[in-house]
C-alpha atoms as a PDB file:
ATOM      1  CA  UNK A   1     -67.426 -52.648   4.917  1.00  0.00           C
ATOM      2  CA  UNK A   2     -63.934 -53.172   6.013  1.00  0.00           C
ATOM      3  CA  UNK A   3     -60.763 -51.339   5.244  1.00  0.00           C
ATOM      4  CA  UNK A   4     -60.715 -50.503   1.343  1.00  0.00           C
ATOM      5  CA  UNK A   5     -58.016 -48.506  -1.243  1.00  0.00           C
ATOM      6  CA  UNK A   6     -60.708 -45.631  -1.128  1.00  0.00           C
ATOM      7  CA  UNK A   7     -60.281 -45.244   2.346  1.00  0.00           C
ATOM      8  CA  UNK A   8     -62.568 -43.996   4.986  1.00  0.00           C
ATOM      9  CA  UNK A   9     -64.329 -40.738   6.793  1.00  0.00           C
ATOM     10  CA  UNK A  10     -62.692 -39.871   9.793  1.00  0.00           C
ATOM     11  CA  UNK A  11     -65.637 -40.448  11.966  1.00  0.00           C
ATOM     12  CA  UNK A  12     -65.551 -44.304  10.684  1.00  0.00           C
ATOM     13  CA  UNK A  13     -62.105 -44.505  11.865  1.00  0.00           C
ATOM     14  CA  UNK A  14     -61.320 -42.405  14.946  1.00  0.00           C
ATOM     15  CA  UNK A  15     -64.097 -40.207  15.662  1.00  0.00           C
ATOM     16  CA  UNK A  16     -67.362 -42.310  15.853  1.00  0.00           C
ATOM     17  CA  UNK A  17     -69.265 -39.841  18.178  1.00  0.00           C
ATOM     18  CA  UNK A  18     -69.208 -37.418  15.450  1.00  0.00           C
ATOM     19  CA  UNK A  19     -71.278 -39.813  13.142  1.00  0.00           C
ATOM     20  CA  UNK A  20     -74.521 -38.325  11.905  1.00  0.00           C
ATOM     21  CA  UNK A  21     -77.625 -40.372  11.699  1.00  0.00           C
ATOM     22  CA  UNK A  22     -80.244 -37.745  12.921  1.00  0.00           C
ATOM     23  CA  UNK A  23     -83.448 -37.881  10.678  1.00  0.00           C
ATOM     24  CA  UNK A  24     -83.974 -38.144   7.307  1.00  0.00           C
ATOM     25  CA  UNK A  25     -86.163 -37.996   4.517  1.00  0.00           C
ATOM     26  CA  UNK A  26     -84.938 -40.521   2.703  1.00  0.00           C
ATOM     27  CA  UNK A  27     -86.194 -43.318   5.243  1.00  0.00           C
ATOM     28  CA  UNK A  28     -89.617 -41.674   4.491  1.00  0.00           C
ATOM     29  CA  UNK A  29     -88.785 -42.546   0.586  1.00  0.00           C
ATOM     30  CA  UNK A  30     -87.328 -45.943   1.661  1.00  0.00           C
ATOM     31  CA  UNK A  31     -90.506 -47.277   4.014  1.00  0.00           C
ATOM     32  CA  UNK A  32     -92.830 -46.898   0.890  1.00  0.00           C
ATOM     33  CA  UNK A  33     -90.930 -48.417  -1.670  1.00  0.00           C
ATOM     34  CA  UNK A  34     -90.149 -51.752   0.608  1.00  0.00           C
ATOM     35  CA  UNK A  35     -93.703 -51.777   1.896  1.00  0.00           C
ATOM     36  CA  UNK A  36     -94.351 -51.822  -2.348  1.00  0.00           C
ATOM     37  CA  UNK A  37     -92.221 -54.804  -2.863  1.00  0.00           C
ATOM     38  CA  UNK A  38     -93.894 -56.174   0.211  1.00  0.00           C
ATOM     39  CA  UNK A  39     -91.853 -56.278   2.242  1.00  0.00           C
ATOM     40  CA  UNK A  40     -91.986 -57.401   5.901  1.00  0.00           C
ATOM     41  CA  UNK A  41     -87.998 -58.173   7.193  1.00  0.00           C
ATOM     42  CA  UNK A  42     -84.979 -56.063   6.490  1.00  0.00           C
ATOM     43  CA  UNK A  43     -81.444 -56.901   7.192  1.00  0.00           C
ATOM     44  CA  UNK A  44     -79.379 -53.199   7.384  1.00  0.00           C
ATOM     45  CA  UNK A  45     -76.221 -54.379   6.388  1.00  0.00           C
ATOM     46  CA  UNK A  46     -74.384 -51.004   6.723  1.00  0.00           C
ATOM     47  CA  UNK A  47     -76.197 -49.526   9.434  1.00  0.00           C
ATOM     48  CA  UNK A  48     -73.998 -47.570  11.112  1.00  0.00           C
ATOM     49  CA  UNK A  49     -75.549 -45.695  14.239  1.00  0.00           C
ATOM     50  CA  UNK A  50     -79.012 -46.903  13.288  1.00  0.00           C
ATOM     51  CA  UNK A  51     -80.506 -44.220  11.525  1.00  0.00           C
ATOM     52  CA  UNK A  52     -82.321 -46.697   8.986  1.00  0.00           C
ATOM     53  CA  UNK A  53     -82.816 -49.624  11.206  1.00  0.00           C
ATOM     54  CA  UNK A  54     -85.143 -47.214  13.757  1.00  0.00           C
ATOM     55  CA  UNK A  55     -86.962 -45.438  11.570  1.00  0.00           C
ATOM     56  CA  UNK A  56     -88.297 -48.560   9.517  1.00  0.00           C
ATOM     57  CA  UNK A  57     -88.670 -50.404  13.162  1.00  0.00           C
ATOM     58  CA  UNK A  58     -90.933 -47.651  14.156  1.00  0.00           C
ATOM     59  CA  UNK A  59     -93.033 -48.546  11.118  1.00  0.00           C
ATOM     60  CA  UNK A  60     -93.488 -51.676  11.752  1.00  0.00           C
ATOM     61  CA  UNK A  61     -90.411 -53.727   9.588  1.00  0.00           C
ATOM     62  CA  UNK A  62     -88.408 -56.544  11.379  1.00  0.00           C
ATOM     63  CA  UNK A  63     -84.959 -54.979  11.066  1.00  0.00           C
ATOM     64  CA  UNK A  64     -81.788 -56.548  11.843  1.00  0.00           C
ATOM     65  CA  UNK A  65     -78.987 -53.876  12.023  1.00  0.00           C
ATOM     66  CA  UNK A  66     -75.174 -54.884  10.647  1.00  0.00           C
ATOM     67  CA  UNK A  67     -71.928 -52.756  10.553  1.00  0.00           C
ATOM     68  CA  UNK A  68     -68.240 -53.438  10.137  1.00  0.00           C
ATOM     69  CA  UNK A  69     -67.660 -50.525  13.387  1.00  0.00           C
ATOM     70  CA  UNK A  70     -68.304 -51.956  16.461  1.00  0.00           C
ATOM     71  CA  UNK A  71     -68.324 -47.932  18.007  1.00  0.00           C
ATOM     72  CA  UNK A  72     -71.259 -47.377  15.353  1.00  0.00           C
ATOM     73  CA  UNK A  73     -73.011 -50.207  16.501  1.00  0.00           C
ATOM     74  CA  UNK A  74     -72.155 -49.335  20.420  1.00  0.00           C
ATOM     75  CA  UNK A  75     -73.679 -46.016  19.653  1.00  0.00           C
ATOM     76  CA  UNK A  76     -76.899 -47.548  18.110  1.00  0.00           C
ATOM     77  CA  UNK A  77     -77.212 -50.110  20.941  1.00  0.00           C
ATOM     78  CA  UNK A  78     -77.654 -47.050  23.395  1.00  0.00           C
ATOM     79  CA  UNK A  79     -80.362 -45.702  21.655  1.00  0.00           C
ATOM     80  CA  UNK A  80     -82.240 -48.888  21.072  1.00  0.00           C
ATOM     81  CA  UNK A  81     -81.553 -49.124  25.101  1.00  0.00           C
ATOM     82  CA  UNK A  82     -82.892 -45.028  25.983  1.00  0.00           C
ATOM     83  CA  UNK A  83     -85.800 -45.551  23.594  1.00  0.00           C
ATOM     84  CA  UNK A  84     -87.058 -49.417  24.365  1.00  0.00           C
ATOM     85  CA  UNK A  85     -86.942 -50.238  21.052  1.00  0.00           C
ATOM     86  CA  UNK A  86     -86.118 -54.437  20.547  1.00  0.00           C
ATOM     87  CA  UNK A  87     -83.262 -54.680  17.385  1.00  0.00           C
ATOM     88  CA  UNK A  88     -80.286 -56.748  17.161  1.00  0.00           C
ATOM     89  CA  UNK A  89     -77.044 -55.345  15.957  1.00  0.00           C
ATOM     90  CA  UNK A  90     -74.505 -57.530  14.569  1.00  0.00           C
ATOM     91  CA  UNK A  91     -70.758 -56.711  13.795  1.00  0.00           C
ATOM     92  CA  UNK A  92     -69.682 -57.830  10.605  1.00  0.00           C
ATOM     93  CA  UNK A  93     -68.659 -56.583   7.023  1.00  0.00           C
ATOM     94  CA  UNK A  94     -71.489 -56.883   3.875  1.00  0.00           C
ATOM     95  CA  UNK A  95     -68.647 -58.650   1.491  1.00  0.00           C
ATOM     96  CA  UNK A  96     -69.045 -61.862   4.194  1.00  0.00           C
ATOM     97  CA  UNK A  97     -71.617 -61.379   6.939  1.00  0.00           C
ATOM     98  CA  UNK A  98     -73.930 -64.242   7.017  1.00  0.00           C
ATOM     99  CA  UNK A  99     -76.885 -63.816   9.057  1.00  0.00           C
ATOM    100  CA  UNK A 100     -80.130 -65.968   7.929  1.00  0.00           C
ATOM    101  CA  UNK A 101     -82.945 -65.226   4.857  1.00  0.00           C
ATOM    102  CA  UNK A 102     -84.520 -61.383   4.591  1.00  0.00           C
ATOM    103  CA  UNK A 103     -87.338 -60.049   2.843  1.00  0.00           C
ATOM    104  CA  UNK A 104     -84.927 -57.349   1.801  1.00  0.00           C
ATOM    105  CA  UNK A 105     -81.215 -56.068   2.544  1.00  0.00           C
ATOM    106  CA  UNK A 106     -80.507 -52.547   2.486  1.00  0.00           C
ATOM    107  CA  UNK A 107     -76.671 -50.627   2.497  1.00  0.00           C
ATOM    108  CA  UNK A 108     -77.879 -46.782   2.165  1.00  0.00           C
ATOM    109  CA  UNK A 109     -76.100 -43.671   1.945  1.00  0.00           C
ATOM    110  CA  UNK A 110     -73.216 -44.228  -0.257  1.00  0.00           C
ATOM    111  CA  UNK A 111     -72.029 -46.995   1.475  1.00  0.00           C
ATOM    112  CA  UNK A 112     -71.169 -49.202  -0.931  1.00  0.00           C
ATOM    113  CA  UNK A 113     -69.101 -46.181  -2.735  1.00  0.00           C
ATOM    114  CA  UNK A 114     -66.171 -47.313  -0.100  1.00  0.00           C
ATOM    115  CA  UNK A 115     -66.162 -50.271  -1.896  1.00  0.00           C
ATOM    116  CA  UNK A 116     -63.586 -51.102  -4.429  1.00  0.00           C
ATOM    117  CA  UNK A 117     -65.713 -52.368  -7.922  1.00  0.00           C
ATOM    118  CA  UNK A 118     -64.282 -55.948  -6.910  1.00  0.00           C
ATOM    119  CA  UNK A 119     -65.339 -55.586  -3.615  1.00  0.00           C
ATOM    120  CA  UNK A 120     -68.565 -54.648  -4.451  1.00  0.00           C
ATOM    121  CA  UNK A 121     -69.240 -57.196  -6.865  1.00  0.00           C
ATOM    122  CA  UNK A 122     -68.365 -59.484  -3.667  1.00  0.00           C
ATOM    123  CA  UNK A 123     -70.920 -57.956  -1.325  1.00  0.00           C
ATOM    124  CA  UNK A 124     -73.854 -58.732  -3.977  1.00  0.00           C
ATOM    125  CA  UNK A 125     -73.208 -62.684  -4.298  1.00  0.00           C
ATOM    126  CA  UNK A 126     -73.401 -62.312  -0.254  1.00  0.00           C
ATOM    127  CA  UNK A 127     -75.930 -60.242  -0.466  1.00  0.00           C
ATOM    128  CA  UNK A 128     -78.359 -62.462  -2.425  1.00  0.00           C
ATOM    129  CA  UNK A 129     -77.241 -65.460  -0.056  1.00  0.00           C
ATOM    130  CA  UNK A 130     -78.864 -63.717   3.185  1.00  0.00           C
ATOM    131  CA  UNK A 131     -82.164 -62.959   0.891  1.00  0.00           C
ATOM    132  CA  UNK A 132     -85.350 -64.790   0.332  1.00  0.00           C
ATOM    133  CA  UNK A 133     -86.319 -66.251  -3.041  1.00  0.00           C
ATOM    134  CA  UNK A 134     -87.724 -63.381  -4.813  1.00  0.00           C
ATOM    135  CA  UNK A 135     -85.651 -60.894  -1.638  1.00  0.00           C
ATOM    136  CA  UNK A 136     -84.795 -57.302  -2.776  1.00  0.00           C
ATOM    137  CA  UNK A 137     -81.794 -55.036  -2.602  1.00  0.00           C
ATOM    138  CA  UNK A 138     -82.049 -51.532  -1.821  1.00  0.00           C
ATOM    139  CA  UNK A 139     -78.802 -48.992  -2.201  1.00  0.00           C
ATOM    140  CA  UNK A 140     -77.868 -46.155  -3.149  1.00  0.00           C
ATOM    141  CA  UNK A 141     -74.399 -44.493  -4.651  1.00  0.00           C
ATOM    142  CA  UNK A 142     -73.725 -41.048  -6.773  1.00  0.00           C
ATOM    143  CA  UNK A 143     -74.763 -40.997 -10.457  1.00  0.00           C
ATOM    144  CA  UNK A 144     -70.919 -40.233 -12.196  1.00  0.00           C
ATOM    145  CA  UNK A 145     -72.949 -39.291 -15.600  1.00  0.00           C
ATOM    146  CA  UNK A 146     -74.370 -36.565 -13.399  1.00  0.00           C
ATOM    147  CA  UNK A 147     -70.819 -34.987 -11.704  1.00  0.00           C
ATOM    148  CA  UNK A 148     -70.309 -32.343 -13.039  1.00  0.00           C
ATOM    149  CA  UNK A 149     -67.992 -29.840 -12.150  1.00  0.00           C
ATOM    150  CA  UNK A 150     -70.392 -27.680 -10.919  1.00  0.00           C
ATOM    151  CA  UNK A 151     -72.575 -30.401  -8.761  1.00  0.00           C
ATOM    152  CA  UNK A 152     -68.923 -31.440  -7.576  1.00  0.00           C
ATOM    153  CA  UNK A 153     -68.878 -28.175  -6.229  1.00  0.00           C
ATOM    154  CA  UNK A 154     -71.823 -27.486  -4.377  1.00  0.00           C
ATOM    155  CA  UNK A 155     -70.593 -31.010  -2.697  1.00  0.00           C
ATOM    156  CA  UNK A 156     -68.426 -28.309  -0.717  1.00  0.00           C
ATOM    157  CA  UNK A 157     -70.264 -28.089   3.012  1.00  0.00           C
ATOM    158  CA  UNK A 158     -69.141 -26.729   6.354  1.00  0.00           C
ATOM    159  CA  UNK A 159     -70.890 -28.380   9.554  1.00  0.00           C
ATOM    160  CA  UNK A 160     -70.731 -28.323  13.530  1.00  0.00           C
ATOM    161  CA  UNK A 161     -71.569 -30.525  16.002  1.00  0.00           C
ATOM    162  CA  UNK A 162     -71.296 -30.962  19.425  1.00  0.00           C
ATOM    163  CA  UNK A 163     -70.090 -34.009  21.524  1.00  0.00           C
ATOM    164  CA  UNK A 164     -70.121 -33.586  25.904  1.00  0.00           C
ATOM    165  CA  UNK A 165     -68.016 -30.731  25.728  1.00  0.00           C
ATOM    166  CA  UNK A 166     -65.879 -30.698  22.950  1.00  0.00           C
ATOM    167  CA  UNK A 167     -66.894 -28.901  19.694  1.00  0.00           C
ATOM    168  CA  UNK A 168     -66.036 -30.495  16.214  1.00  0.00           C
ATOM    169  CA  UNK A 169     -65.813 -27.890  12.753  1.00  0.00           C
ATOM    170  CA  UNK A 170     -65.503 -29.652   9.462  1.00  0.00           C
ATOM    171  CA  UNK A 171     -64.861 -28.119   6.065  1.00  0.00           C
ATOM    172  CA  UNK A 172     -65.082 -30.551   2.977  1.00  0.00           C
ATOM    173  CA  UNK A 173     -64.491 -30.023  -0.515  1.00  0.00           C
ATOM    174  CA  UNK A 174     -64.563 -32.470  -3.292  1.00  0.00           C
ATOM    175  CA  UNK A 175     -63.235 -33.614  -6.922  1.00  0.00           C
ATOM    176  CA  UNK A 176     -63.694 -36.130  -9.334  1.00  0.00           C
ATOM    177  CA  UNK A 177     -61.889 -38.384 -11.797  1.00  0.00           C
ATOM    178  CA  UNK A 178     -64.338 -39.324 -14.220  1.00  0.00           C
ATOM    179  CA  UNK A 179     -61.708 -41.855 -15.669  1.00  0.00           C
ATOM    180  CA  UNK A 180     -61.809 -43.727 -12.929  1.00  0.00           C
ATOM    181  CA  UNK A 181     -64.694 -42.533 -11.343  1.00  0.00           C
ATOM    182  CA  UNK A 182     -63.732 -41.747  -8.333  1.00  0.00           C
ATOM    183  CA  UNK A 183     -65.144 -39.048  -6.385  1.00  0.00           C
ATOM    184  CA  UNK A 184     -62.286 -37.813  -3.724  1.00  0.00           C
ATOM    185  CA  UNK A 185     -63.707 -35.552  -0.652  1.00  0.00           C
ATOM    186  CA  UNK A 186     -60.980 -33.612   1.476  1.00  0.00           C
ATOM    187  CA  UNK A 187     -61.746 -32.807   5.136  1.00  0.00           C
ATOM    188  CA  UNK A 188     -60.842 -30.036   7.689  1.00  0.00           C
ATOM    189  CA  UNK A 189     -61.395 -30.977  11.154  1.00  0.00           C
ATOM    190  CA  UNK A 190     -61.052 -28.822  14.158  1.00  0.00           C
ATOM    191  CA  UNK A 191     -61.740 -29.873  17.130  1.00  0.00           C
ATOM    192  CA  UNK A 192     -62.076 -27.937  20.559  1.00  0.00           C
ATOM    193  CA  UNK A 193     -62.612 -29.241  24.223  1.00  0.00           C
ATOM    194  CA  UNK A 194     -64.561 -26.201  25.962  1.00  0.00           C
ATOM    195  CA  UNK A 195     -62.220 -23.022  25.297  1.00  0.00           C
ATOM    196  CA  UNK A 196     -59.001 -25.081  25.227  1.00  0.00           C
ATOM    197  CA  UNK A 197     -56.476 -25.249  22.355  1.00  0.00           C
ATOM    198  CA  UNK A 198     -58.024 -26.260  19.213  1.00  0.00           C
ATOM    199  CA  UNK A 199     -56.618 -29.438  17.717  1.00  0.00           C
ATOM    200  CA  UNK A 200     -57.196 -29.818  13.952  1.00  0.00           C
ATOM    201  CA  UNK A 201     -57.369 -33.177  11.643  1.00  0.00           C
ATOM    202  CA  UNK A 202     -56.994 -34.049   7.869  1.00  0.00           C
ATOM    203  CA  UNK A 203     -58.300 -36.550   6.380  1.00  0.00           C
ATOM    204  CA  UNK A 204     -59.956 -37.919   2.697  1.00  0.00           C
ATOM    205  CA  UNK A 205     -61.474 -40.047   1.533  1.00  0.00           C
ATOM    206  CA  UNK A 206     -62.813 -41.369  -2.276  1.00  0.00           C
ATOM    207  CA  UNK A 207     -66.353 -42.979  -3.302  1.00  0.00           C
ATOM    208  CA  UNK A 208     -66.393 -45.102  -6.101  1.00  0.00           C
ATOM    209  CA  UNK A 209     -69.224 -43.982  -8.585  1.00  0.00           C
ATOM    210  CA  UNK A 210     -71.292 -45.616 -11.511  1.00  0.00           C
ATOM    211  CA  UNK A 211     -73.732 -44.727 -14.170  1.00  0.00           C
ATOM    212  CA  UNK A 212     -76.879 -46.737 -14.215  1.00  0.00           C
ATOM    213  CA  UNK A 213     -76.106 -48.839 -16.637  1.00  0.00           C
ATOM    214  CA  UNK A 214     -72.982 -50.038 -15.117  1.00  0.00           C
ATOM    215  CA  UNK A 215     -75.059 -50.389 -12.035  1.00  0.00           C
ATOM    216  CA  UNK A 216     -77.340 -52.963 -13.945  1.00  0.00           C
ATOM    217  CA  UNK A 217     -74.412 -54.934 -15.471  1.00  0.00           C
ATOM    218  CA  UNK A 218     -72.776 -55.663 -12.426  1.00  0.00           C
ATOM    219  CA  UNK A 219     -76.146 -56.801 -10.869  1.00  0.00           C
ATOM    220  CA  UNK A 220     -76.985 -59.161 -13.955  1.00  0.00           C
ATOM    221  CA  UNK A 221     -73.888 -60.819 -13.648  1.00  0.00           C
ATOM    222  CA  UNK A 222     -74.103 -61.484 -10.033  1.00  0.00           C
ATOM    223  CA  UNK A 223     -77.559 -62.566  -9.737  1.00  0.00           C
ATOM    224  CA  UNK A 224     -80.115 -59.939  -9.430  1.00  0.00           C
ATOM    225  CA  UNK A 225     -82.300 -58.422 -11.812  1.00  0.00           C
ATOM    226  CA  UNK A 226     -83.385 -54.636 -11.352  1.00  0.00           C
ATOM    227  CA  UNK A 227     -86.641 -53.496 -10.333  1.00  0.00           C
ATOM    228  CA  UNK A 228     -86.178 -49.876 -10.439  1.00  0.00           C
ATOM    229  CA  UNK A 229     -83.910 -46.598 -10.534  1.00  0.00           C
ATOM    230  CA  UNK A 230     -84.926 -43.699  -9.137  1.00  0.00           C
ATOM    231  CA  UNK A 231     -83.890 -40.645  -7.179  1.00  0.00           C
ATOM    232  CA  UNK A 232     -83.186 -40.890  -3.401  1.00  0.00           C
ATOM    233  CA  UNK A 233     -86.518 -38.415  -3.147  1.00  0.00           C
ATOM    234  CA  UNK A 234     -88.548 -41.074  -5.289  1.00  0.00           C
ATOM    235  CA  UNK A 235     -88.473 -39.088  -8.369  1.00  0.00           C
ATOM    236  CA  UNK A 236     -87.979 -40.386 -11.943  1.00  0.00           C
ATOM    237  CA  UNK A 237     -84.292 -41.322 -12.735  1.00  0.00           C
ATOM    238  CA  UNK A 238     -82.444 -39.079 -15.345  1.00  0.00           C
ATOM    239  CA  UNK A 239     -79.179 -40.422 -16.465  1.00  0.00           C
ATOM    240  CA  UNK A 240     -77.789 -36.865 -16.569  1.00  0.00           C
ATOM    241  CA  UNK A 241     -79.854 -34.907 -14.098  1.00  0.00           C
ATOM    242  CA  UNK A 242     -80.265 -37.165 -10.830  1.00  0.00           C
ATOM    243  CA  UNK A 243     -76.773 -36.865  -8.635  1.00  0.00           C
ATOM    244  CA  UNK A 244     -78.035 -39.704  -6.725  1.00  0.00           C
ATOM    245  CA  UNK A 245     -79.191 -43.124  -7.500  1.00  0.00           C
ATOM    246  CA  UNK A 246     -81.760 -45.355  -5.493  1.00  0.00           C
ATOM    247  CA  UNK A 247     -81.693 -49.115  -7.067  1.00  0.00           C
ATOM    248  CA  UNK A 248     -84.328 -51.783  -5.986  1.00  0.00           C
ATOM    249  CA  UNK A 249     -82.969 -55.228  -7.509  1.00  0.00           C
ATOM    250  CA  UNK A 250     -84.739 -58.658  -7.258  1.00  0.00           C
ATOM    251  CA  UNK A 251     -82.561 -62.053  -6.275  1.00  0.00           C
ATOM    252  CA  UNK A 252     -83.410 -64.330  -9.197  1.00  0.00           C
END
């Protein structure tokens, strides 16, 4: 993904072994709908720790994993290591990375939300040049004509997690700017080596959201045509009701 305007998490930046990629069941939701387009290889272009890439290995995809953080992809090579599991994991960023000719490439969980509009618009012409004729694009980002103030809101989580022996507490709390659509999350981060002195972080961070319809403008105009909108669960899309948009596109 690279360095953006909107700015990144802290455990992108500084604090990769706080990155959570445990299981999900979106992958579930993801594994059916590529196995409907037919699907056989999948390049992860945002893969982060792996999360993606192992669970669609498991089930019998050819996935190649990608990421712009080489401590991500350190992370992820561990695990393939521990588990056995053949994958290759490249370092690069989705605006430029060229790797070969996919069945399908995937960027999932808001990723391309740290993407500028411009930059964006970049990472789907290279997008369709490391896909197949007839190769699909999965990827997900927040519906904006479903923020409002009170999903914004519930955004608002506290989580803990553990790393050898040091403890990490994070508090985050969101807003929006509809204008611009820009959803801005604020973090709290405290951080405590056994029962030593807590040392505590700030950081934020903003996603940059669509509607639908700007979703299938910017695809038109950059070579796909979409397949489908749906919710990251699978469910119907509904412009004002689903937070969370899942897009299948087709290079044409």
């Amino acid at each position: 993904m690279g360095i953006t305007k909107l700015g990144l998490p802290l455990e992108y930046k500084r604090h990769p072994e706080i990155f959570d990629s445990g299981p999900d069941a979106k992958n579930t939701v993801l594994a059916k709908l590529l196995g409907a387009q037919n699907v056989h290889t999948v390049l992860d272009m945002t893969c982060g720790t792996g999360s993606q890439v192992f669970h669609l290995t498991k089930r019998g995809y050819k996935v190649t994993g990608a990421d712009f953080s080489p401590a991500l992809l350190e992370i992820a090579r561990n695990r393939a290591r521990k588990e056995n599991t053949r994958v290759r994991f490249i370092a690069g960023d989705m605006r430029t990375l060229q790797v070969g000719l996919f069945d399908a490439v995937i960027t999932i969980d808001n990723a391309v939300g740290h993407l500028t509009k411009a930059g964006f618009e970049k990472s789907m012409r290279n997008i369709r040049r490391n896909l197949k004729t007839g190769g699909v694009y999965f990827f997900d980002i927040f519906n904006l004509s479903a923020m409002t103030d009170k999903v914004v809101a519930d955004f608002a989580m506290y989580w803990s997690r553990r790393s050898g022996t040091t403890r990490c507490h994070d508090i985050q709390c969101s807003t929006i700017d509809r204008q611009q659509g820009l959803l801005t999350s604020y973090d709290n981060y405290v951080f405590q080596k056994g029962a030593g002195k807590p040392r505590t972080l700030r950081s934020k961070f903003s996603l940059q959201l669509y509607t639908a319809k700007e979703l299938r403008d910017m695809l038109a105009k950059n070579g796909f045509d979409t397949v489908m909108q749906c919710g990251m669960d699978g469910s119907r899309f509904s412009g004002g009701k689903t937070t969370r948009i899942l897009t299948v596109a087709k290079k044409c």
